[in-house]
C-alpha atoms as a PDB file:
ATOM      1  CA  UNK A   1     200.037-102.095 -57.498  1.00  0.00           C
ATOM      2  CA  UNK A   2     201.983 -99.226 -58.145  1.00  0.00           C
ATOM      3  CA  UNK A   3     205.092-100.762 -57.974  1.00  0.00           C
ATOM      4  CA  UNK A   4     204.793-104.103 -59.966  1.00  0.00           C
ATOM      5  CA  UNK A   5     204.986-104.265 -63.673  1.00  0.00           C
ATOM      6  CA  UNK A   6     201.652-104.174 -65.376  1.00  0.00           C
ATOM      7  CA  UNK A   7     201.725-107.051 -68.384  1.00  0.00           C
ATOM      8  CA  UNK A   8     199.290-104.738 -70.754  1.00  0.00           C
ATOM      9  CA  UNK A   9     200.921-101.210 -70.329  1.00  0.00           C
ATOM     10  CA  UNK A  10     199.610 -97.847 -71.126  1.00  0.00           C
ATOM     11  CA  UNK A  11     200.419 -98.093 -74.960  1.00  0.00           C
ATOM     12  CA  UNK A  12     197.193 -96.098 -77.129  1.00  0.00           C
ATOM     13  CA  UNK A  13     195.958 -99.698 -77.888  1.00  0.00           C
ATOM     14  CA  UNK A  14     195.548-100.609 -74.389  1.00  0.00           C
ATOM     15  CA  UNK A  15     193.763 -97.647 -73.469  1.00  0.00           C
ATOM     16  CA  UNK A  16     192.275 -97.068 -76.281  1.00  0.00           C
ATOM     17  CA  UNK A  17     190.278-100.195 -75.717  1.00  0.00           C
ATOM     18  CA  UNK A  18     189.558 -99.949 -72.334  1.00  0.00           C
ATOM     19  CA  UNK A  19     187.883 -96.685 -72.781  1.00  0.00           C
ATOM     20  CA  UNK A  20     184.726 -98.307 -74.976  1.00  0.00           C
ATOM     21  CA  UNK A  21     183.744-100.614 -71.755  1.00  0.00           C
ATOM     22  CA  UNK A  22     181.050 -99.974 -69.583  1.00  0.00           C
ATOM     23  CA  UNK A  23     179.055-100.761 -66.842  1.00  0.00           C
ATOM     24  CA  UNK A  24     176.258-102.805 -69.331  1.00  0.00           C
ATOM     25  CA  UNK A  25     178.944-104.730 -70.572  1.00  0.00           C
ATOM     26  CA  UNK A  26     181.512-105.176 -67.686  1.00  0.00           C
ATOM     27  CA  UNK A  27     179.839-104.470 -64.534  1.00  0.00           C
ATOM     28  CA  UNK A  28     176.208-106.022 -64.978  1.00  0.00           C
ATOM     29  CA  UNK A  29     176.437-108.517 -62.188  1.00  0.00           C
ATOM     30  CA  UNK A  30     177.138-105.626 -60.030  1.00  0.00           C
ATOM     31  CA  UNK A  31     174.558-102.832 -61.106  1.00  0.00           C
ATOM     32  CA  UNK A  32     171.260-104.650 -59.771  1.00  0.00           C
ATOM     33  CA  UNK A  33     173.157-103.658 -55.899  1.00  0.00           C
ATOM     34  CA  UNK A  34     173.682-100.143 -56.768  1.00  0.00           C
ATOM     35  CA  UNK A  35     171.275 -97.114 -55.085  1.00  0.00           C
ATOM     36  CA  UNK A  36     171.512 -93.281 -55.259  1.00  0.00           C
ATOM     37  CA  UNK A  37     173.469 -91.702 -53.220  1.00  0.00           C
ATOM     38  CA  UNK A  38     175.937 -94.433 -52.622  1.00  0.00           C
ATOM     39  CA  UNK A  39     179.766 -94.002 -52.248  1.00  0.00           C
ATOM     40  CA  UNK A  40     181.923 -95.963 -54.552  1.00  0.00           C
ATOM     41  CA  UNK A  41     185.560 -96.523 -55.249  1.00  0.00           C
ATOM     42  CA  UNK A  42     186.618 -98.026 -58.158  1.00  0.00           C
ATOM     43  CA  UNK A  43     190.113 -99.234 -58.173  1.00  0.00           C
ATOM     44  CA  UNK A  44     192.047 -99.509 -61.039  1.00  0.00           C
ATOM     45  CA  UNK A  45     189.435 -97.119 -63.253  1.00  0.00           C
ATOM     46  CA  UNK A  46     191.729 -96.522 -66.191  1.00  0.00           C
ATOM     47  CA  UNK A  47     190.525 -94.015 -68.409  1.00  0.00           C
ATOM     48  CA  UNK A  48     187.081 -94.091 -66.704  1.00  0.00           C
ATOM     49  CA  UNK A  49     184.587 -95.244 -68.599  1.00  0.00           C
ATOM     50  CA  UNK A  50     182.849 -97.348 -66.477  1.00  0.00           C
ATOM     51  CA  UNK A  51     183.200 -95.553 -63.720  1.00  0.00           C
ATOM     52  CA  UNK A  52     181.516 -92.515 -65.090  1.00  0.00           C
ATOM     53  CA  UNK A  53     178.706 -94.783 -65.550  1.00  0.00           C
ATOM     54  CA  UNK A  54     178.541 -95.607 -62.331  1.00  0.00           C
ATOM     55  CA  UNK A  55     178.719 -92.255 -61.282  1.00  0.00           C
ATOM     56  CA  UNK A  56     175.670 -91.786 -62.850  1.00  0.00           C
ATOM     57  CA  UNK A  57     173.745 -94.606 -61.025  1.00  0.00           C
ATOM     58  CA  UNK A  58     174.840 -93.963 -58.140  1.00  0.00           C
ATOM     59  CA  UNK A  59     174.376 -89.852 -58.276  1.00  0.00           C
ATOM     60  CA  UNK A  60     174.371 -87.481 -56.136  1.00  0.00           C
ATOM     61  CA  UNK A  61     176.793 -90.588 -53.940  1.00  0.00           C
ATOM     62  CA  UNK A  62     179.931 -89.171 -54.752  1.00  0.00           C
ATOM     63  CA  UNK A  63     182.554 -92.160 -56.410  1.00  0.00           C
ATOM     64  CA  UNK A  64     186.283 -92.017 -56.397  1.00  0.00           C
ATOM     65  CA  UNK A  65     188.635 -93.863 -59.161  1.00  0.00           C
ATOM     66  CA  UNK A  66     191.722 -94.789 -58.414  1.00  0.00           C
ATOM     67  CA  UNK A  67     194.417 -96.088 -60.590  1.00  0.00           C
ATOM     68  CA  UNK A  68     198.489 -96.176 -60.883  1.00  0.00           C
ATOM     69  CA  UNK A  69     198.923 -94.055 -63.943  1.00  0.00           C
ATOM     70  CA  UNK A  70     198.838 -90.183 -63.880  1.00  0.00           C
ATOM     71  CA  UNK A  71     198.293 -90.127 -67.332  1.00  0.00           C
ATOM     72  CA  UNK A  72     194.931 -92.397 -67.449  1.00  0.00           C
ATOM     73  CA  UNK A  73     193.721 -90.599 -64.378  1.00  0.00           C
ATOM     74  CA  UNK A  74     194.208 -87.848 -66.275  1.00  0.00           C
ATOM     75  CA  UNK A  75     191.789 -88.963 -69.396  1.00  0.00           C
ATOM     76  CA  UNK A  76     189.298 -90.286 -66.674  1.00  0.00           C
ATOM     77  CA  UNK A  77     189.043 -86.540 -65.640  1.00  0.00           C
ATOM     78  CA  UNK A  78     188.564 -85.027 -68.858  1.00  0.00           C
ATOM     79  CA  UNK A  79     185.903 -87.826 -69.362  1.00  0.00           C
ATOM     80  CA  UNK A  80     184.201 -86.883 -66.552  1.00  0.00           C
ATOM     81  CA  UNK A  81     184.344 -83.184 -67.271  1.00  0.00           C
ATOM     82  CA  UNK A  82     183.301 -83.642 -70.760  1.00  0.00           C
ATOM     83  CA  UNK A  83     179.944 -85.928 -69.400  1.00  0.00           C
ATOM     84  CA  UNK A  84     179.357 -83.089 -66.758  1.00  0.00           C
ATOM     85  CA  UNK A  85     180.132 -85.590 -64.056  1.00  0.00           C
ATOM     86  CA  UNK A  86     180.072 -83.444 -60.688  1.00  0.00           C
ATOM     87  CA  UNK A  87     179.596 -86.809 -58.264  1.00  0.00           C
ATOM     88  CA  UNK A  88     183.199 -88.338 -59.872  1.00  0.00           C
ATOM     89  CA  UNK A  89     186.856 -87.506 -58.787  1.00  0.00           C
ATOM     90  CA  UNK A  90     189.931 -89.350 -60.039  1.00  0.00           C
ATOM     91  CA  UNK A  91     193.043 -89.709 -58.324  1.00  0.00           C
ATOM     92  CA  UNK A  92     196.574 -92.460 -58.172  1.00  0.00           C
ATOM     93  CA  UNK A  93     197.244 -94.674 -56.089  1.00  0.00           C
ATOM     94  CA  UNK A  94     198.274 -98.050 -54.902  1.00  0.00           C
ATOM     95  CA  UNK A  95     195.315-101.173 -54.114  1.00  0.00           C
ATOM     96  CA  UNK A  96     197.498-102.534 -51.467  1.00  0.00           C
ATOM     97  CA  UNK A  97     197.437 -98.842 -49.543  1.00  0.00           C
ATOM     98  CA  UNK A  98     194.815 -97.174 -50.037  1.00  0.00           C
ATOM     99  CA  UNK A  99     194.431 -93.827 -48.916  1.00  0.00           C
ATOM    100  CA  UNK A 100     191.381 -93.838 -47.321  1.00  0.00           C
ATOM    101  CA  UNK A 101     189.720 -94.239 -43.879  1.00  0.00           C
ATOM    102  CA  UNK A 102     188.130 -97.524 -42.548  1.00  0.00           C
ATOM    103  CA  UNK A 103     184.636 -98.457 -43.728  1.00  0.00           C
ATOM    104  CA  UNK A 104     184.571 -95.471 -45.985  1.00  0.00           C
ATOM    105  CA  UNK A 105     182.807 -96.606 -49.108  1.00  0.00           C
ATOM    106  CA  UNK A 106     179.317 -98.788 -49.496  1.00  0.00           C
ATOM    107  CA  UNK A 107     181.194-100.301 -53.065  1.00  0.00           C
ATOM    108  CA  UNK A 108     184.303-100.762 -53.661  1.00  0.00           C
ATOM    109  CA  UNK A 109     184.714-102.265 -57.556  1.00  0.00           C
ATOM    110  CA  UNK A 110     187.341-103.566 -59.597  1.00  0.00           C
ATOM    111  CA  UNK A 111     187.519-104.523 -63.020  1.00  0.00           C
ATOM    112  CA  UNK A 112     189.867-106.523 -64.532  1.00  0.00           C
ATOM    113  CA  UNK A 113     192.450-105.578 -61.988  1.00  0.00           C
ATOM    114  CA  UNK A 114     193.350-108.877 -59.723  1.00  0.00           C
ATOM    115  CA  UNK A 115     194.813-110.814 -62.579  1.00  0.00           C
ATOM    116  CA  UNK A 116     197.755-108.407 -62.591  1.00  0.00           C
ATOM    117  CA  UNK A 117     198.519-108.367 -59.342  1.00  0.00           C
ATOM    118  CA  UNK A 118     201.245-110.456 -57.094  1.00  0.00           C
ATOM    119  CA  UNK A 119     199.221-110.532 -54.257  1.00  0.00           C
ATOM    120  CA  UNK A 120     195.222-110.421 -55.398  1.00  0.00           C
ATOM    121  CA  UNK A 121     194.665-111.422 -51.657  1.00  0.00           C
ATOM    122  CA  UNK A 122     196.051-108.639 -49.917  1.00  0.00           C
ATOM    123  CA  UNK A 123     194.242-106.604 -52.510  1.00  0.00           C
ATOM    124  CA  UNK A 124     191.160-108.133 -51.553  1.00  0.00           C
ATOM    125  CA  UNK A 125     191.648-107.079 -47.868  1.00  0.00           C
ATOM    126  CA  UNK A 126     192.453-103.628 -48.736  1.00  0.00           C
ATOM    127  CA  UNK A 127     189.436-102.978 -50.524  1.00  0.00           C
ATOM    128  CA  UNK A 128     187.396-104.991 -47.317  1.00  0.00           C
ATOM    129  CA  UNK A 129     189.162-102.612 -45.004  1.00  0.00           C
ATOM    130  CA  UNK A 130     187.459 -99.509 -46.865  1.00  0.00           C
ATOM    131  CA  UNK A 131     184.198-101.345 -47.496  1.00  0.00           C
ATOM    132  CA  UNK A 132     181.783-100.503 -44.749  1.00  0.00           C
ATOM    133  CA  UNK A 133     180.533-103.148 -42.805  1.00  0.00           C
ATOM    134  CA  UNK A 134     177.642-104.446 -44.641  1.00  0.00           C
ATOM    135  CA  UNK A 135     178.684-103.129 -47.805  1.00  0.00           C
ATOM    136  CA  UNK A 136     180.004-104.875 -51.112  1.00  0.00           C
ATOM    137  CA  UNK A 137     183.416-105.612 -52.745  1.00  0.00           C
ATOM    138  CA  UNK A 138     182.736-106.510 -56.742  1.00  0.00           C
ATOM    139  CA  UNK A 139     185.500-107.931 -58.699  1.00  0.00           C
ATOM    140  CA  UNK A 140     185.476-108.819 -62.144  1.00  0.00           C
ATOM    141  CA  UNK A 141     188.394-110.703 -63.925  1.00  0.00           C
ATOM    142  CA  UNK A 142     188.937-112.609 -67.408  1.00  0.00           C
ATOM    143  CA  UNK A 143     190.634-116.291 -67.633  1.00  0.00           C
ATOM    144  CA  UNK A 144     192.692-116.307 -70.353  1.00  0.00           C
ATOM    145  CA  UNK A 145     193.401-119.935 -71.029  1.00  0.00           C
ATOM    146  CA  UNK A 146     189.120-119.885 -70.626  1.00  0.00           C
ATOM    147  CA  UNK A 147     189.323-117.978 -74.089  1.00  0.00           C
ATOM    148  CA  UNK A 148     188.032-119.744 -76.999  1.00  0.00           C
ATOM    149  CA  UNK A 149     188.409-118.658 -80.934  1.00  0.00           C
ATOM    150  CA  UNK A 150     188.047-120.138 -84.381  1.00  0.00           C
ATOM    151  CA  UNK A 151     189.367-120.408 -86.890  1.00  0.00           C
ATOM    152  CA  UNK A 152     191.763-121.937 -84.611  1.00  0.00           C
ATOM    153  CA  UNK A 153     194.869-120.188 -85.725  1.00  0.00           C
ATOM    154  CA  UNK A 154     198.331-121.439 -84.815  1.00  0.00           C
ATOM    155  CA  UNK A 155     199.719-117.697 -84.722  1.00  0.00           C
ATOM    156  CA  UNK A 156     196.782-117.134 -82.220  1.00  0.00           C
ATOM    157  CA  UNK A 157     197.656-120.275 -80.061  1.00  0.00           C
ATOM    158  CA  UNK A 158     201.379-119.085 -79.669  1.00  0.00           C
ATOM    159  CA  UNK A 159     199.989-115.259 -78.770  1.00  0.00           C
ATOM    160  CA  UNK A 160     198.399-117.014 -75.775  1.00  0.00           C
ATOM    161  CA  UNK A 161     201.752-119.096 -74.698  1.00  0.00           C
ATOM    162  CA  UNK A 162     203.416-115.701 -75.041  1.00  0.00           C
ATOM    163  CA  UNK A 163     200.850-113.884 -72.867  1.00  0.00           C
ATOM    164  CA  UNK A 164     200.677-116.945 -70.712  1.00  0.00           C
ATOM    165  CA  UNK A 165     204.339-116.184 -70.083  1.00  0.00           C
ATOM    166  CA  UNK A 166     204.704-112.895 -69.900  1.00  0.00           C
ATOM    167  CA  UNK A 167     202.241-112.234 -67.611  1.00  0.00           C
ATOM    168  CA  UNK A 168     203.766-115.246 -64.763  1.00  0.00           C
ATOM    169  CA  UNK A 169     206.871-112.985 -65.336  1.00  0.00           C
ATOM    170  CA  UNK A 170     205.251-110.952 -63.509  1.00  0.00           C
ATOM    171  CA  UNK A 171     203.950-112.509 -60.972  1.00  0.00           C
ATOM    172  CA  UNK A 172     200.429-111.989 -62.021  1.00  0.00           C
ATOM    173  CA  UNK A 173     197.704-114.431 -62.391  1.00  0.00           C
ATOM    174  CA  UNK A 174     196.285-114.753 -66.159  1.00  0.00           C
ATOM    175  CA  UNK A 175     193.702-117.088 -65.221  1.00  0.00           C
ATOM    176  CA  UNK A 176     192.507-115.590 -62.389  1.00  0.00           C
ATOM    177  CA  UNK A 177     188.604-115.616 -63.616  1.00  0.00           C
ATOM    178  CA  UNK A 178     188.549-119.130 -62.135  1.00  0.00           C
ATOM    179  CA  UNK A 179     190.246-118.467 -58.531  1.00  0.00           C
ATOM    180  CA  UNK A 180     188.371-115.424 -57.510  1.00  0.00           C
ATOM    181  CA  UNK A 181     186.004-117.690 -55.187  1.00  0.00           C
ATOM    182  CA  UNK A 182     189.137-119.464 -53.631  1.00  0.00           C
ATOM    183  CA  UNK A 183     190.806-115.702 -53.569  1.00  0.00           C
ATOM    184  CA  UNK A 184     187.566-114.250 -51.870  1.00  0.00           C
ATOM    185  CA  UNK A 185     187.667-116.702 -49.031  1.00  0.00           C
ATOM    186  CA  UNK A 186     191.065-116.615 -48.241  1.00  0.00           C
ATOM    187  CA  UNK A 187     190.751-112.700 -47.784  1.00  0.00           C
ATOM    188  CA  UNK A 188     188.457-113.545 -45.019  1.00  0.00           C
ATOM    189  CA  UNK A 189     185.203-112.931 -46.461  1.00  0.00           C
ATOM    190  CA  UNK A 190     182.279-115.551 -45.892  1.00  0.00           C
ATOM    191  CA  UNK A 191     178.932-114.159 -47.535  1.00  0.00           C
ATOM    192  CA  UNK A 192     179.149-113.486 -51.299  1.00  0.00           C
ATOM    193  CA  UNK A 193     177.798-114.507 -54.733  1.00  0.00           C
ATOM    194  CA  UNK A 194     180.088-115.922 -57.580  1.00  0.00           C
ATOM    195  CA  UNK A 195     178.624-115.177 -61.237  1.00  0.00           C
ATOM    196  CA  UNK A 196     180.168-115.646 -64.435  1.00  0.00           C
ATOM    197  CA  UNK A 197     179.388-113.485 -68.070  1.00  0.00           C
ATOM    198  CA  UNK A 198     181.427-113.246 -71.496  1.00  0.00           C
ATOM    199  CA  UNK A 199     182.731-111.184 -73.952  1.00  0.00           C
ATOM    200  CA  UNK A 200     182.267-111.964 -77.455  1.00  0.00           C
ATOM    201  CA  UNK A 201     183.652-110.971 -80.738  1.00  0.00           C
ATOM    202  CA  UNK A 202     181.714-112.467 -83.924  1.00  0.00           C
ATOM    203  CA  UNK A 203     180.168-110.173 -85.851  1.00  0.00           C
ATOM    204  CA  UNK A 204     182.405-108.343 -88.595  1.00  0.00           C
ATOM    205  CA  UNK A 205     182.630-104.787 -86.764  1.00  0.00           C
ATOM    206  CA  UNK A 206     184.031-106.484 -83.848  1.00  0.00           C
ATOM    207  CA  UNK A 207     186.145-108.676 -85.171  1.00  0.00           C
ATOM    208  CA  UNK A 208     187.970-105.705 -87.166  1.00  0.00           C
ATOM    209  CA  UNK A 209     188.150-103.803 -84.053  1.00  0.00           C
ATOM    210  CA  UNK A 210     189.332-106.752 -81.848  1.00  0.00           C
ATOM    211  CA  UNK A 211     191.861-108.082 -83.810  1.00  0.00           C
ATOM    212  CA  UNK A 212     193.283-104.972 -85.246  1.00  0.00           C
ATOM    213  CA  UNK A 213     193.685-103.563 -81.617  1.00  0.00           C
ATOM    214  CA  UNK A 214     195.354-107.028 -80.540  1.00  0.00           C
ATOM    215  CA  UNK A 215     197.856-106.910 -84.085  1.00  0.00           C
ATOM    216  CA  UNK A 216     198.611-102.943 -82.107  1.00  0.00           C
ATOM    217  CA  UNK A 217     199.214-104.335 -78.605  1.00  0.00           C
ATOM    218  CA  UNK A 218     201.375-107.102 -80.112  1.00  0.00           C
ATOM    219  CA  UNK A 219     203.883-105.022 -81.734  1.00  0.00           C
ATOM    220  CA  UNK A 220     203.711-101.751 -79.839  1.00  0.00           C
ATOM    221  CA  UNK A 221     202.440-102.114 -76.559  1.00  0.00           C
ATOM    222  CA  UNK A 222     204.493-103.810 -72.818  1.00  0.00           C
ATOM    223  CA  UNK A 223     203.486-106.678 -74.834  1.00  0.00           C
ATOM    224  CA  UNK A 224     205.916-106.480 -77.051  1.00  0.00           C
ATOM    225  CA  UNK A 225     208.718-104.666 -74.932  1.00  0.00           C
ATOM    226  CA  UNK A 226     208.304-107.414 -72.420  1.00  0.00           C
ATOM    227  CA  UNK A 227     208.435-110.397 -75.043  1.00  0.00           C
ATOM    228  CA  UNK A 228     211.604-108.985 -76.248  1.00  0.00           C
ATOM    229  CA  UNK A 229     213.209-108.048 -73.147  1.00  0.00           C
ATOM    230  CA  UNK A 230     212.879-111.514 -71.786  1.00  0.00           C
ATOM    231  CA  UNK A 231     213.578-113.413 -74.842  1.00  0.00           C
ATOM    232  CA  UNK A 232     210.230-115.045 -75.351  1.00  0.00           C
ATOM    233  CA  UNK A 233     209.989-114.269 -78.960  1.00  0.00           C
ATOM    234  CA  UNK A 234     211.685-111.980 -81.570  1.00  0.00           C
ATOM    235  CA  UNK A 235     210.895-109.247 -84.106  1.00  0.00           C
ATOM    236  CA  UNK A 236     209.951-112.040 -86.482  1.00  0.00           C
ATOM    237  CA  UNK A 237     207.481-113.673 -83.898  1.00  0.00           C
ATOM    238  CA  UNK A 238     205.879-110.074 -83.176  1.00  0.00           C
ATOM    239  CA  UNK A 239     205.075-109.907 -86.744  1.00  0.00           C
ATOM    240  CA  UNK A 240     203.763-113.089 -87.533  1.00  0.00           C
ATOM    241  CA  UNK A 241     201.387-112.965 -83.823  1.00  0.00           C
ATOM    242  CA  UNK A 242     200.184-109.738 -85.331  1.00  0.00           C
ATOM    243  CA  UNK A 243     199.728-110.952 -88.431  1.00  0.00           C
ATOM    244  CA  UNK A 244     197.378-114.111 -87.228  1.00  0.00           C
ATOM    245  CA  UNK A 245     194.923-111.700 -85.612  1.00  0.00           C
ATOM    246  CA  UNK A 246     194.242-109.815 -88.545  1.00  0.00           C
ATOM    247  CA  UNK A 247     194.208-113.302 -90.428  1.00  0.00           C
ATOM    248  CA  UNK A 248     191.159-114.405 -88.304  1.00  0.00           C
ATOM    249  CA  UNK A 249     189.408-110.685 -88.023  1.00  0.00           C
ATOM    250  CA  UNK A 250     188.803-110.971 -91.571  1.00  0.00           C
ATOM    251  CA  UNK A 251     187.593-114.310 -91.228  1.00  0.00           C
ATOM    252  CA  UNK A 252     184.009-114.420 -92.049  1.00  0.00           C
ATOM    253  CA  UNK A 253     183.379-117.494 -89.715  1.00  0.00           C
ATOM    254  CA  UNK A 254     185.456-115.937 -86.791  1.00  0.00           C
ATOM    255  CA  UNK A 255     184.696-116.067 -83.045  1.00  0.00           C
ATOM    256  CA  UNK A 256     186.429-114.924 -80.084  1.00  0.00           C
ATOM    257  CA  UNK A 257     184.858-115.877 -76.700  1.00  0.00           C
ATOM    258  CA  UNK A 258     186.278-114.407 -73.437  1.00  0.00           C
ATOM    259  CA  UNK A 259     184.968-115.534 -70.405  1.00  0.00           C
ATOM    260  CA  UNK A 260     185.087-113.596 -66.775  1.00  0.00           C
ATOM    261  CA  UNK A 261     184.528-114.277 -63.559  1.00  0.00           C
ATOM    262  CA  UNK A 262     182.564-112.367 -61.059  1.00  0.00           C
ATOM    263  CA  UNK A 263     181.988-111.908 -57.571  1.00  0.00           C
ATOM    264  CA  UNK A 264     179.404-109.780 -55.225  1.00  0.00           C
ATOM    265  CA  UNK A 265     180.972-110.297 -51.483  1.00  0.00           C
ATOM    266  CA  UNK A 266     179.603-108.123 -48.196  1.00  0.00           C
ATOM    267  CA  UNK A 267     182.000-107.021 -45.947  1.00  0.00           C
END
């Protein structure tokens, strides 16, 4: 995790945007399992937003997040500070090595995290390894060529061949909502529950905020730095991708549909 190239980056845009999710919106399949006093990790937190909210539900279990990047670990603690978390702890690290003793958690969670990673399966061990026996591993992942929008914007269509690309540059998985089940098996585990839920952007407020943080992560984010680097586009093609998804946020009739896998497995 920590060493391969992550296709989003850490660019304001990118955080920015993770830090509105939560566990009602990205974690629902998973919060009908959850008890006080569990232990969770979640892997890959970011800047902790949903894992302050489970932190809560789980309370006075103590939860762990874990993710690559000093300086999002370092939000997710003034998050929890600021929310008077004393059950939550943040730290880095790396999903293929995790730093912590076998059978050490009841939950281990991720969100959003498998689709960037070369080896989601050894990932998925990992996290089994630390999952007590008996306890869950809960995974959550988008497919991008699952994504539907109208008006159906050409500048749109060649944001998703660029992302297609960019991300199988780095040996990462952009579709991986549909391959979690085939992922979960070959990780060894053999009692779970697939699920599926959505995202959707349709109402005026959402579109705005949607494609105006898309237009950012277009032209300032590892989007754009990796687009250029490898040739997939140019300045030009930055602009006018960025330019479509403010085109259909102020589109009156616009709709933006992504879809996500889920999965509940016991260790």
């Amino acid at each position: 995790m920590a060493s391969e190239q992550y296709s989003h980056g850490h660019h304001a845009s990118v955080v920015g945007a993770h830090a509105v999710r939560t566990a009602a919106d990205s974690a629902a399949y998973l919060l009908p399992y959850l008890e006080p006093g569990m232990t969770l990790l979640d892997v890959g937190c970011g800047p902790g937003s949903i894992t302050a909210d489970l932190a809560n539900l789980v309370d006075p279990g103590p939860v762990t997040g874990l993710d690559q990047s000093e300086d999002v670990v370092a939000q997710a603690r003034k998050l929890a500070a600021a929310r008077g978390l004393d059950n939550a702890e943040f730290a880095a690290g790396n999903v293929y090595d995790l730093d912590f003793p076998d059978a050490a958690f009841d939950v281990v969670h991720a969100h959003q995290v498998l689709q960037h990673l070369a080896d989601p399966v050894a990932a998925l061990r990992e996290m089994r390894r630390v999952t007590r026996p008996g306890g869950i591993v809960a995974v959550r992942d988008a497919d991008f060529h699952g994504m539907s929008w109208y008006p159906e914007l050409p500048e749109l269509s060649e944001w998703m061949d660029t992302y297609q690309r960019i991300a199988r540059g780095n040996a990462a998985q952009p579709n991986a909502g549909r391959r979690l089940v085939s992922w979960i098996l070959e990780a060894g585990f053999t009692e779970f529950v697939p699920s599926a839920s959505n995202w959707l952007y349709a109402t005026p407020e959402r579109r705005a905020w949607f494609g105006d943080g898309w237009a950012q992560r277009v032209l300032h984010s590892a989007f754009a730095a990796q687009a250029l680097e490898r040739e997939l586009t140019d300045q030009a093609g930055l602009a006018r991708m960025a330019g479509g998804w403010r085109r259909w946020s102020q589109s009156p009739d616009g709709w933006f549909l992504i879809p996500s896998g889920e999965i509940i497995a016991w260790a």
